[in-house]
C-alpha atoms as a PDB file:
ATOM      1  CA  UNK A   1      40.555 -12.155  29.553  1.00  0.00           C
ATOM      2  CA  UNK A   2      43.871 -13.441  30.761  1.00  0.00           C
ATOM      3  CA  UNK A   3      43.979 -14.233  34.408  1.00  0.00           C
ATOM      4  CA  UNK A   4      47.247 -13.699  36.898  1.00  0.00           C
ATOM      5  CA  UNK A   5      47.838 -17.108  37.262  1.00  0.00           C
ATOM      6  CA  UNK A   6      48.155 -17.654  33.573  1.00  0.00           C
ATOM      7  CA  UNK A   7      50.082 -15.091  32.946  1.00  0.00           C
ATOM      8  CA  UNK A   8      52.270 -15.715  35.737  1.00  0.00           C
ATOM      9  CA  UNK A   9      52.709 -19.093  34.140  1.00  0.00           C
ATOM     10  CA  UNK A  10      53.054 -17.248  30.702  1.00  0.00           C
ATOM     11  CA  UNK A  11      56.093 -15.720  31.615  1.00  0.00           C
ATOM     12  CA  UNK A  12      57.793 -18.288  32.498  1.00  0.00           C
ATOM     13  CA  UNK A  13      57.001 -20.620  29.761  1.00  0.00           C
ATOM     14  CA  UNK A  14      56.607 -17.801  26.326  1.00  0.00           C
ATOM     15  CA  UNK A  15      58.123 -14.616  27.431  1.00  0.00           C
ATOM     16  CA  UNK A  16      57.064 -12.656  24.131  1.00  0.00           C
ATOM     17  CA  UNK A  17      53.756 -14.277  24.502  1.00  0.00           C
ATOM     18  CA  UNK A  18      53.596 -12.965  27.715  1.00  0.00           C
ATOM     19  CA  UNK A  19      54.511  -9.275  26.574  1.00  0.00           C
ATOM     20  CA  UNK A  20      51.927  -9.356  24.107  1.00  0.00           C
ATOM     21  CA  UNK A  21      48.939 -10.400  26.797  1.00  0.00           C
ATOM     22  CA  UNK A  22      50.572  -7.602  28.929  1.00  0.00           C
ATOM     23  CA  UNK A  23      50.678  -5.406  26.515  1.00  0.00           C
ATOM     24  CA  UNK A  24      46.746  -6.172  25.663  1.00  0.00           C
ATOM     25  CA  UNK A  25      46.162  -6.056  29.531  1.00  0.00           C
ATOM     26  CA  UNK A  26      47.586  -2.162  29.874  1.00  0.00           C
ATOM     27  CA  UNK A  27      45.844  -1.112  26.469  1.00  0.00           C
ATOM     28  CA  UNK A  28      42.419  -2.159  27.762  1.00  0.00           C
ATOM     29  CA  UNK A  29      43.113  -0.924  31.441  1.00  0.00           C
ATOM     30  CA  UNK A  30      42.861  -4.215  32.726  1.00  0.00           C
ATOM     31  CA  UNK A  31      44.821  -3.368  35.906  1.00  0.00           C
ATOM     32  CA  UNK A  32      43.355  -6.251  37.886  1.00  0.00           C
ATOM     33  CA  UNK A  33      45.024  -9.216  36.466  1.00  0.00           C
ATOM     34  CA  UNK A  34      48.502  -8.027  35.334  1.00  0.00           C
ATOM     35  CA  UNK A  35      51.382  -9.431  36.239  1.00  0.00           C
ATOM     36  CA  UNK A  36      52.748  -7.074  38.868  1.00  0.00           C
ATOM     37  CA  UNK A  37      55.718  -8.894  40.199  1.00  0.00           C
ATOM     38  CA  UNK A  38      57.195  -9.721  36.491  1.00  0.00           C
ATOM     39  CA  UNK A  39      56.175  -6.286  35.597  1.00  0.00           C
ATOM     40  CA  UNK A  40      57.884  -4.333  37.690  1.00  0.00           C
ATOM     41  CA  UNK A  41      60.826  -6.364  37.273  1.00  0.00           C
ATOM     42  CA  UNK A  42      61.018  -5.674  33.662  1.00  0.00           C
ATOM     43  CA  UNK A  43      60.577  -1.781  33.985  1.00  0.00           C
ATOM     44  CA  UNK A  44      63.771  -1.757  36.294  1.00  0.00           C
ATOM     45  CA  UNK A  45      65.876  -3.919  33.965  1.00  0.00           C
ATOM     46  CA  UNK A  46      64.870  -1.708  31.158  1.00  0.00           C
ATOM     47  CA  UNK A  47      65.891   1.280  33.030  1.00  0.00           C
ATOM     48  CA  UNK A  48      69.270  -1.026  34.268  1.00  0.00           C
ATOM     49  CA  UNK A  49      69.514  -1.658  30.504  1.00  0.00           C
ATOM     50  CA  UNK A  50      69.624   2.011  29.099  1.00  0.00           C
ATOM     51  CA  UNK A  51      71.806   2.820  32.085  1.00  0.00           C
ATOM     52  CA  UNK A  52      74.298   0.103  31.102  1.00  0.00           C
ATOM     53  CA  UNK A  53      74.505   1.188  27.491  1.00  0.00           C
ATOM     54  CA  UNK A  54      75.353   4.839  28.583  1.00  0.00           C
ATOM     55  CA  UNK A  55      77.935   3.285  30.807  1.00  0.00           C
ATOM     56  CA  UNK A  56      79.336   0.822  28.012  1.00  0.00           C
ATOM     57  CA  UNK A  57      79.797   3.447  25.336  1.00  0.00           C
ATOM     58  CA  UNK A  58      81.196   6.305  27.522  1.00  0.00           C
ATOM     59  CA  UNK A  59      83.719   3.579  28.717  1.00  0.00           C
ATOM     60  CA  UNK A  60      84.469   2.496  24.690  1.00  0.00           C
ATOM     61  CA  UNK A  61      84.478   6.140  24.059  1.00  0.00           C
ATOM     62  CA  UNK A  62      86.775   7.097  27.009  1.00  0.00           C
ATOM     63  CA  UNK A  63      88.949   4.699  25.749  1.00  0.00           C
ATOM     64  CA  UNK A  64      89.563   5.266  22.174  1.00  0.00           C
ATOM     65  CA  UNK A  65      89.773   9.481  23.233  1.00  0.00           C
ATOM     66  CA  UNK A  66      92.903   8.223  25.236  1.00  0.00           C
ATOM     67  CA  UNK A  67      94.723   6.069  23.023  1.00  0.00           C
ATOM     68  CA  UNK A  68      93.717   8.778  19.978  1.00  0.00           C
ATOM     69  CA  UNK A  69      95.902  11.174  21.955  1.00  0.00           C
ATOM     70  CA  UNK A  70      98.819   9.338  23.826  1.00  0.00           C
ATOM     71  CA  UNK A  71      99.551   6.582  21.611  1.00  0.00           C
ATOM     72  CA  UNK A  72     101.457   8.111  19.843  1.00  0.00           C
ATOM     73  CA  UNK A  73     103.081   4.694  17.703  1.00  0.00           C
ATOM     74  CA  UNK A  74     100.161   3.639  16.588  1.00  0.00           C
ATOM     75  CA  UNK A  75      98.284   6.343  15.546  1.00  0.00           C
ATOM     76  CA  UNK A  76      99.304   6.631  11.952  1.00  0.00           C
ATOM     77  CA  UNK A  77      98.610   2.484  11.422  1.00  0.00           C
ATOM     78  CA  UNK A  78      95.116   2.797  13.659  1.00  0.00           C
ATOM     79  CA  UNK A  79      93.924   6.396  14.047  1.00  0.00           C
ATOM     80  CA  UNK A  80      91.549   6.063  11.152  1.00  0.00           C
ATOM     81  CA  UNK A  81      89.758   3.556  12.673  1.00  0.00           C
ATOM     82  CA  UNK A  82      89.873   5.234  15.974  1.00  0.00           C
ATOM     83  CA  UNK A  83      87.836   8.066  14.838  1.00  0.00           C
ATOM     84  CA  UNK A  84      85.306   5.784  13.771  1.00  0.00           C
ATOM     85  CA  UNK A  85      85.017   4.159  16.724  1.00  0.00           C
ATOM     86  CA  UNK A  86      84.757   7.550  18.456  1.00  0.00           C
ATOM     87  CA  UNK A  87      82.138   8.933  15.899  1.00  0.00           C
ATOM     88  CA  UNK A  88      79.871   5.514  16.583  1.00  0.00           C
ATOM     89  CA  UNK A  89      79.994   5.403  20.538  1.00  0.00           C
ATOM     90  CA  UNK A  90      79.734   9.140  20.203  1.00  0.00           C
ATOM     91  CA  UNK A  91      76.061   8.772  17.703  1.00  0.00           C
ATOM     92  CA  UNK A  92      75.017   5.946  20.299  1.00  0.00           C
ATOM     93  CA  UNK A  93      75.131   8.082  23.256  1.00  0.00           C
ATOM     94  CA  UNK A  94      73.096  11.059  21.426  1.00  0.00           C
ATOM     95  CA  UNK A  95      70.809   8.847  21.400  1.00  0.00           C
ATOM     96  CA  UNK A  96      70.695   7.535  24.673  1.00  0.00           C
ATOM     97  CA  UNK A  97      71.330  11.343  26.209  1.00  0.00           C
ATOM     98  CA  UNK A  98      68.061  12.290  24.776  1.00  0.00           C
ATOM     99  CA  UNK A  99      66.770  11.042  28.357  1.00  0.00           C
ATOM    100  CA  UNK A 100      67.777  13.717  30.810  1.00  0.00           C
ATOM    101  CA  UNK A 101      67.783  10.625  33.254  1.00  0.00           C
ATOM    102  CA  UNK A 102      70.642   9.578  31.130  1.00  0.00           C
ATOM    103  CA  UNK A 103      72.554  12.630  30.716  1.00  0.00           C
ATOM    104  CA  UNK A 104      72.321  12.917  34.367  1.00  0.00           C
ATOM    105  CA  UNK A 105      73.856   9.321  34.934  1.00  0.00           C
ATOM    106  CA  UNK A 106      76.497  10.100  32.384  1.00  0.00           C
ATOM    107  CA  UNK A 107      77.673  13.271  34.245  1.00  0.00           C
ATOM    108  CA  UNK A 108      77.630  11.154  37.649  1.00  0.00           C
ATOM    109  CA  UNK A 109      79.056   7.967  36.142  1.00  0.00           C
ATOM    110  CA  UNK A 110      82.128   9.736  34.193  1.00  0.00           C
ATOM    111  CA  UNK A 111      85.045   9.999  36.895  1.00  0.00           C
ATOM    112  CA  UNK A 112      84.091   6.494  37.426  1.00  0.00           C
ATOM    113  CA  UNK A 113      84.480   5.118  34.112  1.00  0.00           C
ATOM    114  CA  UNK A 114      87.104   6.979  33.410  1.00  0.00           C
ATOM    115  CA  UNK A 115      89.273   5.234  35.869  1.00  0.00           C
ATOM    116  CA  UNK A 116      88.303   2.266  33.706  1.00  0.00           C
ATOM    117  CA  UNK A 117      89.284   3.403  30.472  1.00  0.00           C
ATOM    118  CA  UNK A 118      92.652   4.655  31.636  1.00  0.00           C
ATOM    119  CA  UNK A 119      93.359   1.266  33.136  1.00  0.00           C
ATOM    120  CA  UNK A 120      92.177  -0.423  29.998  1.00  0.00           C
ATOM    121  CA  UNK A 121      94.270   2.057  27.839  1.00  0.00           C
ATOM    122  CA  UNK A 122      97.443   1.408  29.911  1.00  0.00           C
ATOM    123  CA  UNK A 123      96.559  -2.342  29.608  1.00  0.00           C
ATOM    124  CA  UNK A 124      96.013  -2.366  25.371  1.00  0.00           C
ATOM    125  CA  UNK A 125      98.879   0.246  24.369  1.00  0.00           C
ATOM    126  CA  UNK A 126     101.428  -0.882  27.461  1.00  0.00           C
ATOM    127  CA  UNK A 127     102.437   3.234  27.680  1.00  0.00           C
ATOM    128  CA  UNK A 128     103.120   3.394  31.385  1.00  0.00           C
ATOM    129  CA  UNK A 129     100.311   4.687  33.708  1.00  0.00           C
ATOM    130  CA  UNK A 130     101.852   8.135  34.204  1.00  0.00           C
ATOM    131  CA  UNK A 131     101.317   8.788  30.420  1.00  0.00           C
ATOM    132  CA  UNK A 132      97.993   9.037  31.356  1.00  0.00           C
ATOM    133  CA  UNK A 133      95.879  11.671  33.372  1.00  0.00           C
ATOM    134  CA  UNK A 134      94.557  10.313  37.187  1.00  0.00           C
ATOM    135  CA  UNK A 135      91.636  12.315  36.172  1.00  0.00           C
ATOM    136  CA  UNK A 136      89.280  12.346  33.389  1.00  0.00           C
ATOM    137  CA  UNK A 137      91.239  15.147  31.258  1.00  0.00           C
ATOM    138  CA  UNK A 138      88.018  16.055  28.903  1.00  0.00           C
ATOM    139  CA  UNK A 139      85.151  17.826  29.727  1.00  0.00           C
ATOM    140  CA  UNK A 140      82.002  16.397  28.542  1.00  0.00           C
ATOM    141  CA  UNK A 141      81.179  18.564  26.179  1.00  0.00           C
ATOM    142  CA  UNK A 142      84.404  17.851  24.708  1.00  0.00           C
ATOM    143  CA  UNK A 143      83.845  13.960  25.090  1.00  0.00           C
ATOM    144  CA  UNK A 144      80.345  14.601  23.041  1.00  0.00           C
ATOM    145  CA  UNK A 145      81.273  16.997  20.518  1.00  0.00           C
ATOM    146  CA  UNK A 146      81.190  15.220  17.580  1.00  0.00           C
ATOM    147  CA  UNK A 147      83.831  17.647  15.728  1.00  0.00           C
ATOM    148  CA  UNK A 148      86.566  17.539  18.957  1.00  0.00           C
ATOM    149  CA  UNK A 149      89.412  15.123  19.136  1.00  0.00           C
ATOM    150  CA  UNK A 150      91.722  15.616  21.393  1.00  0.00           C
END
């Protein structure tokens, strides 16, 4: 049986070797020496993780949505491989939304990242600002919909 202290110490030194004695630990319901502190910790940055990735793609997809539609120039020479881009953040989300947690932090997280996008599509096309909307223009059904392009 693994004590605390070791695998305390384990973590620090062999982090897979420590998620395999923890893993061990919860399977045999031996409660009594797990690492709590480390733990925890790792069960929030997972959760911090998944939240990230929602926040990351919406962002990527935000921003190829917005230069699909108002860049105009360059969408015969890159809309191809705009629409890819959108179709792959749009499969990672699904994924990701599966969680209602997620799909819940999505819906509270777009106005906010879409401030972001529009600031990074002003930024990579150099359109000026008022070619783009102050507020998110798509709903997100629209944003998810993986037959919609604006």
């Amino acid at each position: 049986m693994t004590s605390q202290i070791s695998t305390k110490n384990l973590y620090e030194s062999d982090y897979v070797a420590w998620l395999d004695a923890t893993l061990i630990q919860l399977k045999n319901h031996d409660v009594q020496y797990l690492d709590w502190k480390n733990l925890t910790e790792e069960i929030e940055a997972l959760g911090r993780e998944q939240r990230h990735k929602v926040e990351s793609y919406l962002l990527r997809l935000l921003i190829h949505l917005l230069i699909y539609q108002y860049w105009h120039s360059e969408k015969s020479w890159s809309g191809n491989g705009w629409e890819k881009e959108i179709d792959n953040f749009r499969l990672e989300l699904d994924l990701l939304l599966e969680s209602e947690v997620l799909a819940n932090h999505l819906t509270m997280i777009l106005e906010k990242d879409y401030q972001k996008a529009r600031k990074s599509a002003i930024r990579k096309s150099k359109l000026s600002p008022d070619t783009f909307p102050l507020r998110c223009p798509y709903t997100i059904e629209q944003i998810l919909d993986p037959d919609w392009l604006p």
